[in-house]
C-alpha atoms as a PDB file:
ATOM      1  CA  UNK A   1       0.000   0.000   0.000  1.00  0.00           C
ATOM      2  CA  UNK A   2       1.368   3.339  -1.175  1.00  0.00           C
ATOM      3  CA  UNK A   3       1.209   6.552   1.547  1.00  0.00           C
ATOM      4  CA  UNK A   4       0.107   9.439  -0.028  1.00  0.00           C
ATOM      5  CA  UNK A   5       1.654  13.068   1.309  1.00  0.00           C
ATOM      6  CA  UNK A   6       1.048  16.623   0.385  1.00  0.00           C
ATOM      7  CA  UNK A   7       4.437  16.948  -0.314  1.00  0.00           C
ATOM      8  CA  UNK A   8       5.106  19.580  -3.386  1.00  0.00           C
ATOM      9  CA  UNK A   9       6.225  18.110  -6.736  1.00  0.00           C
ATOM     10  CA  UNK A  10       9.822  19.057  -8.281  1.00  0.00           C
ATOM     11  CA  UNK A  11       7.716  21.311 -10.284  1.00  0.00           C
ATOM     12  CA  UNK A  12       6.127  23.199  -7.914  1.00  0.00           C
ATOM     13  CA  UNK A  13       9.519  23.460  -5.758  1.00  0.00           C
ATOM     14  CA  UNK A  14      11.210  25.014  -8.601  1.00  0.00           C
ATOM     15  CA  UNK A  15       8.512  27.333  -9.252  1.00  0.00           C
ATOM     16  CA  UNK A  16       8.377  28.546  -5.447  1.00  0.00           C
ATOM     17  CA  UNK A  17      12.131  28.576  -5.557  1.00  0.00           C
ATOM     18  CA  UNK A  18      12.176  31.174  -8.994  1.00  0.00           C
ATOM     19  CA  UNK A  19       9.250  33.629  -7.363  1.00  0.00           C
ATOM     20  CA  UNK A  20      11.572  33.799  -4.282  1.00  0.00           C
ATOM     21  CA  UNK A  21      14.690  34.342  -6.320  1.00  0.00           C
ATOM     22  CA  UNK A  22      12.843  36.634  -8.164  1.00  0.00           C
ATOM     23  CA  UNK A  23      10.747  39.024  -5.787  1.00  0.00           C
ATOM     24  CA  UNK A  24      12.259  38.297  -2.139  1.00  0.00           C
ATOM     25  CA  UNK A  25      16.080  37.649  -1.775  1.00  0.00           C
ATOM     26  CA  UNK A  26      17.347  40.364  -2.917  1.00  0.00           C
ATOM     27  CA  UNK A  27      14.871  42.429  -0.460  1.00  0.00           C
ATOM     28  CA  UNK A  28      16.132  40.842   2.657  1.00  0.00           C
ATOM     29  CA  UNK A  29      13.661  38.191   2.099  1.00  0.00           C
ATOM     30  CA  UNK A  30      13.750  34.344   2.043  1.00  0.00           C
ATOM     31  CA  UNK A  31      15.190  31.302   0.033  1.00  0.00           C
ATOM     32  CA  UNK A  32      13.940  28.425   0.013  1.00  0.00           C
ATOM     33  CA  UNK A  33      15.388  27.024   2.683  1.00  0.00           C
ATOM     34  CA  UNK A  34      15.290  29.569   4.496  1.00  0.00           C
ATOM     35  CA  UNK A  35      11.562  29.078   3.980  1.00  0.00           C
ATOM     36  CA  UNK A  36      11.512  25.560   5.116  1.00  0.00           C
ATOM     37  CA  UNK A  37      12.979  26.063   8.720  1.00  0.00           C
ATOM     38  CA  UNK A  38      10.615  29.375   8.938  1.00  0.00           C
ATOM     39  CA  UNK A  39       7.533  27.174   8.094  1.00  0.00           C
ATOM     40  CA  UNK A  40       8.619  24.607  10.468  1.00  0.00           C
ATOM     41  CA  UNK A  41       8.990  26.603  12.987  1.00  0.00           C
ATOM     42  CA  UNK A  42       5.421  28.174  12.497  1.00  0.00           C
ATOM     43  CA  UNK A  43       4.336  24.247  12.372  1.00  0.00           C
ATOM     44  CA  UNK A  44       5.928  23.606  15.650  1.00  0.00           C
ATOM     45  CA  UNK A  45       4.751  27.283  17.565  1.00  0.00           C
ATOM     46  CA  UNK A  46       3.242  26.800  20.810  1.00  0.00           C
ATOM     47  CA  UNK A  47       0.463  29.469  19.324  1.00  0.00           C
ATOM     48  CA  UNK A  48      -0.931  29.337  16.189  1.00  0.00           C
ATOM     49  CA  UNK A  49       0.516  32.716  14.021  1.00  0.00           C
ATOM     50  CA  UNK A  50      -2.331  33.821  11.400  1.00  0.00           C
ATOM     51  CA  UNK A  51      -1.082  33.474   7.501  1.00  0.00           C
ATOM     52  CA  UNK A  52      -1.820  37.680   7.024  1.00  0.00           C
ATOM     53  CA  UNK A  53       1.273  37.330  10.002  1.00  0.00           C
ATOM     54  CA  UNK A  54       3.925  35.261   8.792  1.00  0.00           C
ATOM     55  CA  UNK A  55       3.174  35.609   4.618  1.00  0.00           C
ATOM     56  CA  UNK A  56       4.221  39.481   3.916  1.00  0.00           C
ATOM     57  CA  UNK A  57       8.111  38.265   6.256  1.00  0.00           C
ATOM     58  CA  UNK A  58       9.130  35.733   3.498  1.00  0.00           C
ATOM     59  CA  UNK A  59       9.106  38.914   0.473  1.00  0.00           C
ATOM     60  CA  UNK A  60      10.993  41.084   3.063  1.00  0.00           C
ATOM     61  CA  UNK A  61      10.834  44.864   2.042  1.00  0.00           C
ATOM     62  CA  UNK A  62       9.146  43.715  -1.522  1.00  0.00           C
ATOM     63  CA  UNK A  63       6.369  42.581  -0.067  1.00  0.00           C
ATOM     64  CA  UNK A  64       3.857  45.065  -0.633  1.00  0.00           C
ATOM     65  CA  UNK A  65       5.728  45.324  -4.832  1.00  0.00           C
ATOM     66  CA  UNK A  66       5.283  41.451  -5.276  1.00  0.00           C
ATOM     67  CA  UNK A  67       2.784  41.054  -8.264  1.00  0.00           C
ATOM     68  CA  UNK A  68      -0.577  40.090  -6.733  1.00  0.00           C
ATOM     69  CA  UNK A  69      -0.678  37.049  -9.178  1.00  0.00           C
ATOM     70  CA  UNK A  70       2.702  35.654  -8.167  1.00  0.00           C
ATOM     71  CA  UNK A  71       1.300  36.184  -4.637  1.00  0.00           C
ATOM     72  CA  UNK A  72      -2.052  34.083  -4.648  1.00  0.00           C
ATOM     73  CA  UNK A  73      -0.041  31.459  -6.786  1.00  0.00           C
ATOM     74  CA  UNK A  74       2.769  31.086  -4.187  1.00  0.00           C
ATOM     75  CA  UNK A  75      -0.352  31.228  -1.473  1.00  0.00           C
ATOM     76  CA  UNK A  76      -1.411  27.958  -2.892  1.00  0.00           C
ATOM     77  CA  UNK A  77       1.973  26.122  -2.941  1.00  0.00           C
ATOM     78  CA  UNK A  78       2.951  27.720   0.660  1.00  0.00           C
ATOM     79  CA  UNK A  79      -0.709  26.271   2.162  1.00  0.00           C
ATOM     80  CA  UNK A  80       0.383  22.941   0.282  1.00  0.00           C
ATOM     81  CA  UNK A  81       3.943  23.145   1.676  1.00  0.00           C
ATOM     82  CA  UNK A  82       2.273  23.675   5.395  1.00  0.00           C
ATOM     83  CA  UNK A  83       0.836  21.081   5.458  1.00  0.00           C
ATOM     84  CA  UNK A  84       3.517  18.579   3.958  1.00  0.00           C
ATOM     85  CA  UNK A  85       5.386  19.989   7.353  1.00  0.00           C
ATOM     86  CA  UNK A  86       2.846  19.187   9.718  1.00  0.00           C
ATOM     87  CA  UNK A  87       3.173  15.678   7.922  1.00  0.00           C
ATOM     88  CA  UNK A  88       6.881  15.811   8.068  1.00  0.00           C
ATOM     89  CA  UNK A  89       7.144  16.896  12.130  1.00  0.00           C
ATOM     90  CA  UNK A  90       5.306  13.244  13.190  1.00  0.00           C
ATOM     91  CA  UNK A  91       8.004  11.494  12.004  1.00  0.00           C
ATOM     92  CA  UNK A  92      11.719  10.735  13.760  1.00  0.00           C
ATOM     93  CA  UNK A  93      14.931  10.201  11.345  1.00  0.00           C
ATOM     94  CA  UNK A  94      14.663   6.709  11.276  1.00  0.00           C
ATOM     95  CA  UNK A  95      11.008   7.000   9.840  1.00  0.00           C
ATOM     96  CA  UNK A  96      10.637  10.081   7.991  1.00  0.00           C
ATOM     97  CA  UNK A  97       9.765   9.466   4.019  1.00  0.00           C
ATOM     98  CA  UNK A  98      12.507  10.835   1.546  1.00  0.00           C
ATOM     99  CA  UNK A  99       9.324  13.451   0.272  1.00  0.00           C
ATOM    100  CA  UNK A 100       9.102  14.928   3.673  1.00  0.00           C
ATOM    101  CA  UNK A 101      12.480  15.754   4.540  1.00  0.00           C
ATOM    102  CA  UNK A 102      13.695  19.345   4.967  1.00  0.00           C
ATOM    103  CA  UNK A 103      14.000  21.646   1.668  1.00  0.00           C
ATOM    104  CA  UNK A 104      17.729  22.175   2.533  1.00  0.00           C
ATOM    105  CA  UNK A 105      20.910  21.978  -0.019  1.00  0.00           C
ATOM    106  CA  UNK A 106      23.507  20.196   0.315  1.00  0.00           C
ATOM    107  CA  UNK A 107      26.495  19.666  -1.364  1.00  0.00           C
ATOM    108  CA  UNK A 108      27.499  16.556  -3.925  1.00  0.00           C
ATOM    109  CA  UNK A 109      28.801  13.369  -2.083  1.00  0.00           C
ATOM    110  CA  UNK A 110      31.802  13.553  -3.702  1.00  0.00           C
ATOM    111  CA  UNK A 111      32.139  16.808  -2.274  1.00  0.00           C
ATOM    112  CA  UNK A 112      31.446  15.491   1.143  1.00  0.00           C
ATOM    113  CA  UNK A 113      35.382  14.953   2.019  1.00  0.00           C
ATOM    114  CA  UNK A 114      36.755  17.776   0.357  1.00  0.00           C
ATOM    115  CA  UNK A 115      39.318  19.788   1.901  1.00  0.00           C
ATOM    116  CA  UNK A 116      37.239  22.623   1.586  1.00  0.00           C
ATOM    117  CA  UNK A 117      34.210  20.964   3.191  1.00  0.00           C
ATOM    118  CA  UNK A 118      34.368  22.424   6.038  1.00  0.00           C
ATOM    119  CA  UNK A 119      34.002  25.920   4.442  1.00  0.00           C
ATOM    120  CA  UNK A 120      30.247  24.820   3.374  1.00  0.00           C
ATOM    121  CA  UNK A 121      27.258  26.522   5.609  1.00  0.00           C
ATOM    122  CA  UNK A 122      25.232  23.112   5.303  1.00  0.00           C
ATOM    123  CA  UNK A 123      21.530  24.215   6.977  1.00  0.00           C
ATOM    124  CA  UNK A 124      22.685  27.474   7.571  1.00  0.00           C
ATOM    125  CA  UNK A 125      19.738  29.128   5.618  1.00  0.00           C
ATOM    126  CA  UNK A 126      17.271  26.659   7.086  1.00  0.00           C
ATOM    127  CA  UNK A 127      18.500  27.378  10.396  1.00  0.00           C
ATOM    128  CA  UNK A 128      17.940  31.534   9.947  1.00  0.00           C
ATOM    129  CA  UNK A 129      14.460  31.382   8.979  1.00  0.00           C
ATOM    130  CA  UNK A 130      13.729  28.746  11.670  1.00  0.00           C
ATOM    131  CA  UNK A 131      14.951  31.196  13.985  1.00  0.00           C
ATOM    132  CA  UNK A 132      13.155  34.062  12.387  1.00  0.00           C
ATOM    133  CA  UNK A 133       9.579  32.065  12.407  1.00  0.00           C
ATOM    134  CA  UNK A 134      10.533  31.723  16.435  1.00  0.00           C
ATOM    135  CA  UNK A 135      10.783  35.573  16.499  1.00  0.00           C
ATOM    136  CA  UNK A 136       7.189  35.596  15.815  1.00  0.00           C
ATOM    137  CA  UNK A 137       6.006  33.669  19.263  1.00  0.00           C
ATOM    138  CA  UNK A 138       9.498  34.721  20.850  1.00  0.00           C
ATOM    139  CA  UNK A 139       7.448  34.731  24.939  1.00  0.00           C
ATOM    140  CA  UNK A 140       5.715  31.506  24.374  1.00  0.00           C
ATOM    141  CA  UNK A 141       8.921  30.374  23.094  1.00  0.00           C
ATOM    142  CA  UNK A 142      11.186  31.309  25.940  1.00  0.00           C
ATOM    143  CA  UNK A 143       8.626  29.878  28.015  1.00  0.00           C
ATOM    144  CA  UNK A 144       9.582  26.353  26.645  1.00  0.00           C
ATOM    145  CA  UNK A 145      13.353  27.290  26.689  1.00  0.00           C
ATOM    146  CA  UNK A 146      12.774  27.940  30.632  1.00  0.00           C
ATOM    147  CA  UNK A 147      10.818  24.839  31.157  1.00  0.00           C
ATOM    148  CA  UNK A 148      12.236  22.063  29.031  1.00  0.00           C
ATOM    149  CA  UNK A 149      15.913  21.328  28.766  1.00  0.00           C
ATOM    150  CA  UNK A 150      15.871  19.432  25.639  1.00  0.00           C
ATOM    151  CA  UNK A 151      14.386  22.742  23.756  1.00  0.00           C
ATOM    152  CA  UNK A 152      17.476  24.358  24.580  1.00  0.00           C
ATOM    153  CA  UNK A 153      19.389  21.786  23.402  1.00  0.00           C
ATOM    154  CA  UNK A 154      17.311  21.792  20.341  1.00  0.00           C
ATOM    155  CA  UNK A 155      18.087  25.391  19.971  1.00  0.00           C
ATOM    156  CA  UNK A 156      22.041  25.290  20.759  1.00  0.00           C
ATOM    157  CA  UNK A 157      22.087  22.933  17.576  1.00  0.00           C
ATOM    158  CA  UNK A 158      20.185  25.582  15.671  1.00  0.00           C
ATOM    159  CA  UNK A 159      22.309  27.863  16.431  1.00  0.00           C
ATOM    160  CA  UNK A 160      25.654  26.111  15.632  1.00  0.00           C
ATOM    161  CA  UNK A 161      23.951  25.431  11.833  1.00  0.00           C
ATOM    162  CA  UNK A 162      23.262  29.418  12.043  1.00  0.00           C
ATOM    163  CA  UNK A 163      26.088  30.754  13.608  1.00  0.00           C
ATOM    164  CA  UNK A 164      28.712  27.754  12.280  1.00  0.00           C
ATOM    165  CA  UNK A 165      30.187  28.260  15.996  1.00  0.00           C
ATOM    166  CA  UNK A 166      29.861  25.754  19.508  1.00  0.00           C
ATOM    167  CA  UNK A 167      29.734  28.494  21.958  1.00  0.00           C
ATOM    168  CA  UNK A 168      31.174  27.958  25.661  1.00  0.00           C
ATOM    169  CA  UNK A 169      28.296  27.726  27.835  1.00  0.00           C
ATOM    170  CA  UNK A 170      30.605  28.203  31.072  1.00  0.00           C
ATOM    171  CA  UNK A 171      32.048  31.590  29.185  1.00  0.00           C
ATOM    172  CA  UNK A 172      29.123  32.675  26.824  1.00  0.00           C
ATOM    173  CA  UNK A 173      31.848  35.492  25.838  1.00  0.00           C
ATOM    174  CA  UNK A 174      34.555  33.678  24.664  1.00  0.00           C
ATOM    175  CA  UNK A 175      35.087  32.980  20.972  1.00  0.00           C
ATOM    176  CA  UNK A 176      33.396  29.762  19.753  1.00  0.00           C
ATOM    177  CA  UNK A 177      34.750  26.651  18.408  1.00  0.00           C
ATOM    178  CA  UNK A 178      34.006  26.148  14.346  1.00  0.00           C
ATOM    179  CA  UNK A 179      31.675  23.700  13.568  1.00  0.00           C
ATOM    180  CA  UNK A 180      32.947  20.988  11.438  1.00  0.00           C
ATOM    181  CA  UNK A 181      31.566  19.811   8.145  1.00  0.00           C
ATOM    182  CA  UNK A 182      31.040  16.169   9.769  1.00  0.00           C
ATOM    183  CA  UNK A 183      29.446  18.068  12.839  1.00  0.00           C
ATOM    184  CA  UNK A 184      26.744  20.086  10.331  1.00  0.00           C
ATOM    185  CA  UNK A 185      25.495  16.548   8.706  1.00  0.00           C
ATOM    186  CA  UNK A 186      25.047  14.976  12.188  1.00  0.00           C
ATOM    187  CA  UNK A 187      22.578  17.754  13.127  1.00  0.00           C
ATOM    188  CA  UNK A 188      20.945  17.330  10.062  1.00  0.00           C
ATOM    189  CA  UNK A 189      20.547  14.088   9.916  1.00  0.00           C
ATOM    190  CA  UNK A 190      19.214  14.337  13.422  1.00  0.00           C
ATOM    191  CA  UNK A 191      17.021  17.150  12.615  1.00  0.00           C
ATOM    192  CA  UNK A 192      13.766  15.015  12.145  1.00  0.00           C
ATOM    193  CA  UNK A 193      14.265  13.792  15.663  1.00  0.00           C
ATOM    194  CA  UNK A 194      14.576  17.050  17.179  1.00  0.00           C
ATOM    195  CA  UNK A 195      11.042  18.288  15.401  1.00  0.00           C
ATOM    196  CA  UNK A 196       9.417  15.732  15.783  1.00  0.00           C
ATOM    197  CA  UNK A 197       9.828  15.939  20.004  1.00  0.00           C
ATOM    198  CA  UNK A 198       9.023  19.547  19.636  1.00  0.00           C
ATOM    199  CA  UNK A 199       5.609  18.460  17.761  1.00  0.00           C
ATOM    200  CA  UNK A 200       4.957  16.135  20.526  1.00  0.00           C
ATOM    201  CA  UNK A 201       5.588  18.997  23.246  1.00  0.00           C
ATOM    202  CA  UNK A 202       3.195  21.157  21.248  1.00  0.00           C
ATOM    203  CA  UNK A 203       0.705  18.963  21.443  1.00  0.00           C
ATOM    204  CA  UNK A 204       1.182  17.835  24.766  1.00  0.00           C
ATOM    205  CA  UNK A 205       1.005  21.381  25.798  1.00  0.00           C
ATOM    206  CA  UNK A 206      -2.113  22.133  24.041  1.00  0.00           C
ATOM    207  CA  UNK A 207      -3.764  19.114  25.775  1.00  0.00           C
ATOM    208  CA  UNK A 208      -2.988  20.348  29.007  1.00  0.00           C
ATOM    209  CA  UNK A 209      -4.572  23.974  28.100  1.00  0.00           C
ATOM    210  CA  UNK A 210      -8.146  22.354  27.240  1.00  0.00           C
ATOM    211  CA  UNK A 211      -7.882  20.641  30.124  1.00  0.00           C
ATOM    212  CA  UNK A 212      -7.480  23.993  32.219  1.00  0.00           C
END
């Protein structure tokens, strides 16, 4: 029996990538994977953030120039592309379908033990718009960071994709330690993991609100 998922076609990737290339990078906007960790993080938000909310952020400055066309087109593919993350956040790495896994490039595999390797920003996009969907619900957020240790663990990862640094905990002002090439595929191969126990806190923390 085949599973069916919502994830977008080649086709419709490529077209969501060119609009983006097009009307929103080059105004401080988003990539596409940049886009990917920003949707995921709005999938995984401990409150719900309304589309009119989080749609004008991924054109940047050109949102209110983007031709209204290209707009409700790309409002069809990003609803589709929602959705294909909600699918992809119930899933750990060791179960997660090829279709569902994170919109994020990555270099050749003969490139994988260059010399230069380590030189490559693997998941640093998807880590920035991740961290710029959290901006959105940054107090409910925190409120997790303060409560659960393994969402700050989540988030130190993040931030070593982002920042391509391990900081010092013990001596937060210290310079930090490069992240290896080897190091960024780890976290991304763990990613699934890590999103799929934030879905499972999001849920488990919207139980407990009905039940108050």
């Amino acid at each position: 029996m085949t599973t069916e998922f919502t994830a977008l076609s080649d086709e419709q990737v490529d077209r969501l990538s060119n609009w983006l290339d097009e009307h929103a990078i080059n105004h401080m906007g988003m990539n596409l994977e940049a886009l990917d960790g920003y949707m995921t993080a709005l999938v995984l938000s401990p409150e719900p953030v309304p589309f009119e909310e989080w749609e004008p952020i991924i054109w940047g400055e050109n949102a209110a120039n983007v031709d209204a066309d290209v707009r409700r087109q790309a409002q069809d593919l990003l609803t589709l592309h929602l959705e294909s993350v909600r699918e992809r956040v119930a899933h750990d790495a060791e179960s997660i379908p090829e279709e569902l896994t994170p919109l994020m490039w990555l270099p050749d595999e003969e490139d994988f033990n260059n010399a230069e390797a380590d030189s490559i920003e693997a998941g640093g996009d998807w880590a920035r718009g991740f961290f710029t969907g959290i901006g959105l619900r940054e107090t409910q957020w925190d409120a997790w960071l303060e409560s659960y240790d393994f969402v700050e663990e989540i988030f130190l990862y993040m931030d070593q994709l982002e920042s391509g640094e391990v900081m010092d905990m013990d001596n937060p002002v210290a310079a930090g330690t490069p992240v290896s090439f080897k190091e960024r595929m780890e976290i991304i191969a763990a990613l699934p993991t890590m999103l799929r126990d934030l879905a499972q806190l999001r849920d488990k923390e919207a139980a407990a609100k009905v039940l108050q």
